[in-house]
Protein backbone atom coordinates (compact mmCIF):
# COMPACT_ATOMS: atom_id res chain seq x y z
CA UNK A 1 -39.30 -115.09 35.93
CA UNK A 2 -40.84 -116.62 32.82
CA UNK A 3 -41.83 -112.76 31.67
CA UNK A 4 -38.41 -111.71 32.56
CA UNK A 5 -36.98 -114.08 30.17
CA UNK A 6 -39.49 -113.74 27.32
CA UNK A 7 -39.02 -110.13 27.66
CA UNK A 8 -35.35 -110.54 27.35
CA UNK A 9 -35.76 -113.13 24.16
CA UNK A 10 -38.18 -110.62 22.54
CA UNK A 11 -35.70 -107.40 22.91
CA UNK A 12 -32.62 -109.66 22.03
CA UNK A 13 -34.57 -110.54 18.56
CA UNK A 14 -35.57 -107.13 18.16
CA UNK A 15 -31.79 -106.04 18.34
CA UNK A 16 -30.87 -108.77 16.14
CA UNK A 17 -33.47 -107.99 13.26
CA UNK A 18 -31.85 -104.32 13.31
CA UNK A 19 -28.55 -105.92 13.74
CA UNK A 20 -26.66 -103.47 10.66
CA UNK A 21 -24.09 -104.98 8.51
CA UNK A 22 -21.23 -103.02 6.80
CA UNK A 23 -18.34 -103.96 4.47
CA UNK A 24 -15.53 -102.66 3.72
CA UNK A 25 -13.32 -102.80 -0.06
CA UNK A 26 -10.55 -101.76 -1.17
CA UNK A 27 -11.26 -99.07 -4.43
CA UNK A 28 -7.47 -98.53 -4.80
CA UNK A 29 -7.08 -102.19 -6.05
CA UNK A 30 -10.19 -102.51 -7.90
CA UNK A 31 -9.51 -99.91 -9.80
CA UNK A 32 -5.71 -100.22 -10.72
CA UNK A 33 -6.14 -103.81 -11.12
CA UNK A 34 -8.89 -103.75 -13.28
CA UNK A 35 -7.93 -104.48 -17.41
CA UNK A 36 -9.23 -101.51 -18.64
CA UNK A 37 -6.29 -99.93 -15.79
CA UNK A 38 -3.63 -101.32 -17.70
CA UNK A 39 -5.09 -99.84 -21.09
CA UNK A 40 -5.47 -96.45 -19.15
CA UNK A 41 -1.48 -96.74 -17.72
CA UNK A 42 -0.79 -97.37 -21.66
CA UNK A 43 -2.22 -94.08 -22.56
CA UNK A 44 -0.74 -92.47 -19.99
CA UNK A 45 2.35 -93.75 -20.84
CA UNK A 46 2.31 -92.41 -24.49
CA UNK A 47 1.41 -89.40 -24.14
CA UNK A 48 4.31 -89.14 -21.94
CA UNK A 49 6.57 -89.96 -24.43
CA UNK A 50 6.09 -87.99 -26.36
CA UNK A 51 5.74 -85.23 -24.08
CA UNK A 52 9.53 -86.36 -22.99
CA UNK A 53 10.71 -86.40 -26.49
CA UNK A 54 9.20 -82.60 -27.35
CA UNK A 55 10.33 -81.51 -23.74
CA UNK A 56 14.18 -83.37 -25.11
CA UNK A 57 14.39 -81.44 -28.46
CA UNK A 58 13.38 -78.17 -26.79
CA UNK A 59 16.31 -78.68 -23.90
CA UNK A 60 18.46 -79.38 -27.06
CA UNK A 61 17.68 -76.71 -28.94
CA UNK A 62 18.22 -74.57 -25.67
CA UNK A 63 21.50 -76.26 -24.64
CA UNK A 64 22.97 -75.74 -28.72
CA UNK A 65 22.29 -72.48 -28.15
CA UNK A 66 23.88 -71.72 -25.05
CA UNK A 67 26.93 -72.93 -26.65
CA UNK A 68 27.08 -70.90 -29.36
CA UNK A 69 26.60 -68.14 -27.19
CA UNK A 70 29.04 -69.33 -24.79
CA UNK A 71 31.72 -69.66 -27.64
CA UNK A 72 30.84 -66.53 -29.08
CA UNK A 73 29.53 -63.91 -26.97
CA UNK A 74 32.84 -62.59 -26.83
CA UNK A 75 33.20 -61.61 -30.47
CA UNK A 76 29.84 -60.16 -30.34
CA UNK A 77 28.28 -56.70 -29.75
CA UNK A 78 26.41 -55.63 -27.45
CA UNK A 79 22.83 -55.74 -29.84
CA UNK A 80 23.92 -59.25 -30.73
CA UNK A 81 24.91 -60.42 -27.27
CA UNK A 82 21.83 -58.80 -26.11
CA UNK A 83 19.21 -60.10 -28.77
CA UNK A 84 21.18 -63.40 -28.30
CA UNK A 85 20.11 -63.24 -24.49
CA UNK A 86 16.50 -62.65 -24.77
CA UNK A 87 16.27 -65.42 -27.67
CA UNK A 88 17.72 -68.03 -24.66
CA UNK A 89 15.30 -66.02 -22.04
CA UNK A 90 12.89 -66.32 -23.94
CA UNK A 91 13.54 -69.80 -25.11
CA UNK A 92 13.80 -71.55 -21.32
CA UNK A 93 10.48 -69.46 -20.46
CA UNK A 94 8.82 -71.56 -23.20
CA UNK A 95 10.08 -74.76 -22.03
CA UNK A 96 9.33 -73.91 -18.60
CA UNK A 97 5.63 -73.28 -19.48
CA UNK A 98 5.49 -76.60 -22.04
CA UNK A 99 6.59 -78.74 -18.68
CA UNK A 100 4.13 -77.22 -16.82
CA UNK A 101 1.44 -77.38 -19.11
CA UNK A 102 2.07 -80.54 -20.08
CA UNK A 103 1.94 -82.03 -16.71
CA UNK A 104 -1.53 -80.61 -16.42
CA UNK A 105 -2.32 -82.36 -19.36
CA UNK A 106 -1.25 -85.76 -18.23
CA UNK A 107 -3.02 -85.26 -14.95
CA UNK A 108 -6.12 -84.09 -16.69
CA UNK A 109 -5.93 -87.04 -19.54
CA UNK A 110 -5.18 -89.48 -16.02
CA UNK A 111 -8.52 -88.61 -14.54
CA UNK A 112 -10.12 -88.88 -17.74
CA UNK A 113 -8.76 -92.52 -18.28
CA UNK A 114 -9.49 -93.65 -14.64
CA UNK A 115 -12.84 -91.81 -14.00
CA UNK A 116 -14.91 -94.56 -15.94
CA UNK A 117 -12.72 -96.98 -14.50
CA UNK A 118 -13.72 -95.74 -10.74
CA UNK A 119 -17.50 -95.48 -11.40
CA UNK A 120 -17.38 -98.62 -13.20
CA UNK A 121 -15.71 -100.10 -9.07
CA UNK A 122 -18.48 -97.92 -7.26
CA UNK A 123 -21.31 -99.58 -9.49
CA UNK A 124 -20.07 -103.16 -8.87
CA UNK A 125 -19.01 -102.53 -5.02
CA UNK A 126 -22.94 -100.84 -4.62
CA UNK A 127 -24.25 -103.49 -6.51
CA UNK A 128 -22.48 -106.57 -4.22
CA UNK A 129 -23.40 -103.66 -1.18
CA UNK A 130 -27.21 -104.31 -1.64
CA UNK A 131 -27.69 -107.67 -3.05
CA UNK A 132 -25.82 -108.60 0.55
CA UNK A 133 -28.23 -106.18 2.41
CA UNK A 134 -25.09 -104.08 3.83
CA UNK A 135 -26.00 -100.62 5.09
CA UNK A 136 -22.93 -99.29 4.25
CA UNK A 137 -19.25 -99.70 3.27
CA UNK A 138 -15.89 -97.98 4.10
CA UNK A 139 -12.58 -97.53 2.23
CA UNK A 140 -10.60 -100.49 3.44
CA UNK A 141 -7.28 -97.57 3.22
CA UNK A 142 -9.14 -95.60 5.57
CA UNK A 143 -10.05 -97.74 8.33
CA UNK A 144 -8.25 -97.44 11.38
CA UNK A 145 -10.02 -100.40 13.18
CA UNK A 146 -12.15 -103.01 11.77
CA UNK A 147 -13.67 -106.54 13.59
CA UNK A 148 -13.08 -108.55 10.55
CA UNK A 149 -15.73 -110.75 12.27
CA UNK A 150 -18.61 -107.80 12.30
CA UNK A 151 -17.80 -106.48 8.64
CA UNK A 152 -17.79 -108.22 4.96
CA UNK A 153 -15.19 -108.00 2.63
CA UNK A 154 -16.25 -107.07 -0.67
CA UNK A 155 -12.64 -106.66 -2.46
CA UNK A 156 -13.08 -110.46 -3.71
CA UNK A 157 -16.32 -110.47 -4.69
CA UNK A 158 -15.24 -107.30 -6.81
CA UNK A 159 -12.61 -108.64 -8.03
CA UNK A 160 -14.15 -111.08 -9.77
CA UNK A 161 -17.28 -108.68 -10.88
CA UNK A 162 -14.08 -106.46 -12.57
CA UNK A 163 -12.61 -109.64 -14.24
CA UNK A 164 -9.22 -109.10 -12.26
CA UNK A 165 -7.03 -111.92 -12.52
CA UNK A 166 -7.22 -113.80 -8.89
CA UNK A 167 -3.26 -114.26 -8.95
CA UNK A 168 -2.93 -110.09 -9.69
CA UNK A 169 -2.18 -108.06 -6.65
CA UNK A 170 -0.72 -104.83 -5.84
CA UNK A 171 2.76 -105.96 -5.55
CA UNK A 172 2.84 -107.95 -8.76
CA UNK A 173 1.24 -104.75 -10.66
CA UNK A 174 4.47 -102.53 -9.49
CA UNK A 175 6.74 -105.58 -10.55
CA UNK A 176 5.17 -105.10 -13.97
CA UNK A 177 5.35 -101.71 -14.19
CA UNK A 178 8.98 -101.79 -12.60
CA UNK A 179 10.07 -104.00 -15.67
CA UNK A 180 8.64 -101.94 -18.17
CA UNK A 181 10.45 -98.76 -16.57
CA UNK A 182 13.46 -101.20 -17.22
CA UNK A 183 13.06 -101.86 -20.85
């Protein structure tokens, strides 16, 4: 009986020496919390300006000239009405292209902004990962079931590592952005 039970104690201590731990953060808010985010988002935000504002005078420029050829395609003849047609094809192809270019711009100058931002969260969440001895760590988003009790959190920890205000969350981030979108 004694063996039994030592046997048991050894191969319960065994398990519990390879007992693995794993965590679990959320990246999303890490990285869209962070400072340097909010310089990123302001940026982003310029360059869409002014991407708005070109994209503006080109639909004005179109839109003038669709008047005038409203108005006066009737007086016209057929070389004008015609050159006058290929000018306004010609014009909308150009400002289909700019939106479309443009938009691959911003989403190429977003990455750029937010890429040192994101390996700046992995360093900090690997960092916290191994001074805690955690074998591994999953995308809070992505979890479908976690035992709070058998994984660490290492969002707050992270937090602080990023310097992200404790009282900034997710929801008060899209209040502040919702306000500036009012202004």
């Amino acid at each position: 009986m004694k063996k039994i039970l030592l046997v048991s104690a050894m191969v319960f201590a065994t398990m519990s020496c390879f007992a693995q731990k794993f965590g679990h953060v959320n990246t999303t808010e890490l990285v869209q919390l962070c400072p340097e985010a909010d310089k990123a988002r302001e940026i982003l935000k310029a360059s869409t300006a002014e991407a708005q504002a070109t994209y503006k005078e080109m639909a004005d420029e179109y839109n003038t000239k669709l008047e005038a050829y409203q108005q006066k395609s009737s007086s016209w003849t057929g070389a004008v009405r015609e050159s006058k047609e290929k000018e306004l094809a010609a014009l909308q192809q150009r400002i289909t292209e700019f939106g479309e270019n443009v938009q691959q711009e911003i989403d190429q100058q977003q990455q750029t902004q937010f890429k040192p931002i994101a390996e700046k969260a992995k360093s900090v969440i690997e960092s916290i990962a191994k001074s805690k001895g955690l074998v591994c760590v999953f995308e809070t988003s992505s979890l479908i079931y976690k035992d709070a009790s058998q994984m660490v959190d290492l969002t707050p920890d992270a937090r602080k590592a990023m310097n992200i205000p404790a009282g900034r969350t997710m929801e008060s981030l899209a209040a502040e952005l919702q306000a500036q979108q009012s202004k």
